[in-house]
C-alpha atoms as a PDB file:
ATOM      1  CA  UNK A   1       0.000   0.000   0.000  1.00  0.00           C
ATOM      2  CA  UNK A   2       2.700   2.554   0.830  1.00  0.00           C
ATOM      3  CA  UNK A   3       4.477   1.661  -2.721  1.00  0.00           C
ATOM      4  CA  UNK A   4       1.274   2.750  -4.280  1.00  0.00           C
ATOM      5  CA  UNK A   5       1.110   5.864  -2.122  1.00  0.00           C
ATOM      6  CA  UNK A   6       4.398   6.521  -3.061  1.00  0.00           C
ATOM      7  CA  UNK A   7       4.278   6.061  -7.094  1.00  0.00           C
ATOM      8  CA  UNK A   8       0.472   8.234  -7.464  1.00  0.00           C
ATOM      9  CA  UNK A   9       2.374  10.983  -5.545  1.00  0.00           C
ATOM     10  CA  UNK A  10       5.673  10.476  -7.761  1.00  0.00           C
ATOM     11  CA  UNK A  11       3.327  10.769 -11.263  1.00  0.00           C
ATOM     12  CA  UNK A  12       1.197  13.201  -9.490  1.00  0.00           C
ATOM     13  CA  UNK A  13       4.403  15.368  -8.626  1.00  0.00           C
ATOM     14  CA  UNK A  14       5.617  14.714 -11.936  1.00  0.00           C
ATOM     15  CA  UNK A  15       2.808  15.681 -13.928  1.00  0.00           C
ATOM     16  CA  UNK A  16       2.850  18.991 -12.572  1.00  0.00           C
ATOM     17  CA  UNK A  17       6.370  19.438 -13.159  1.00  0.00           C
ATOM     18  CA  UNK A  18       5.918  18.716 -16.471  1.00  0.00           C
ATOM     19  CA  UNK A  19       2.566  20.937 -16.985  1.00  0.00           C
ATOM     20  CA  UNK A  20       4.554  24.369 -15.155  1.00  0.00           C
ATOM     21  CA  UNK A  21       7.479  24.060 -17.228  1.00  0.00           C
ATOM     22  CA  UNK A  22       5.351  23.960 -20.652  1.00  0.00           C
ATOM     23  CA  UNK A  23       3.420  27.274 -18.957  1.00  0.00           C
ATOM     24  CA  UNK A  24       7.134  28.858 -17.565  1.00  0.00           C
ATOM     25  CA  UNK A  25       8.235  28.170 -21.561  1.00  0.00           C
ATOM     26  CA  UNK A  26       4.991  29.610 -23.025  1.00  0.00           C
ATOM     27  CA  UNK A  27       4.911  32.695 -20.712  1.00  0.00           C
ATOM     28  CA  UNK A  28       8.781  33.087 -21.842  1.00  0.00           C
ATOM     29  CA  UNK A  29       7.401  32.830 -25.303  1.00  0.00           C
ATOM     30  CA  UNK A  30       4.811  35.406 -25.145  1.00  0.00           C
ATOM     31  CA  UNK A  31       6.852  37.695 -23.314  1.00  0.00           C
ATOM     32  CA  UNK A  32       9.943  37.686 -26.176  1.00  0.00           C
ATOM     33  CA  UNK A  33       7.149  38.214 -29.052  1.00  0.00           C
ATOM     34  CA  UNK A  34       6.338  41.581 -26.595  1.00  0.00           C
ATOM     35  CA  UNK A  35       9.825  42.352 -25.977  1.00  0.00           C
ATOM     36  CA  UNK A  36      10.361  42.037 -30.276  1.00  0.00           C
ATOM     37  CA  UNK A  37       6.822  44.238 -31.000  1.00  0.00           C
ATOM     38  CA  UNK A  38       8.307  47.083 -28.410  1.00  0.00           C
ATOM     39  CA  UNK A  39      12.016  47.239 -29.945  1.00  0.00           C
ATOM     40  CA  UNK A  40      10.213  47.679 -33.678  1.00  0.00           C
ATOM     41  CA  UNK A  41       8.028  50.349 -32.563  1.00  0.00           C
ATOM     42  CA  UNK A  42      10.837  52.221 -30.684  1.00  0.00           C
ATOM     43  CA  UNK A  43      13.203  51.502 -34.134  1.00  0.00           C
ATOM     44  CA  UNK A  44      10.928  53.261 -35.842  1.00  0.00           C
END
């Protein structure tokens, strides 16, 4: 019973893992296509 504990919280914690750094990556994403927009408007 305790192995089972222990693997459903080892997926659990690794399923979130995996889900934040796919957010962390699309945040970083979004916020470089901002960064780009801002430099062209200040170039021109």
């Amino acid at each position: 019973m305790k192995r089972l504990l222990a693997l459903l919280v080892l997926v659990l914690f690794a399923s979130v893992t995996l889900t934040a750094c796919n957010t962390v990556q699309g945040a970083g994403k979004d916020i470089k296509k901002v960064g780009e927009k801002i430099e062209g408007a200040a170039t021109k």
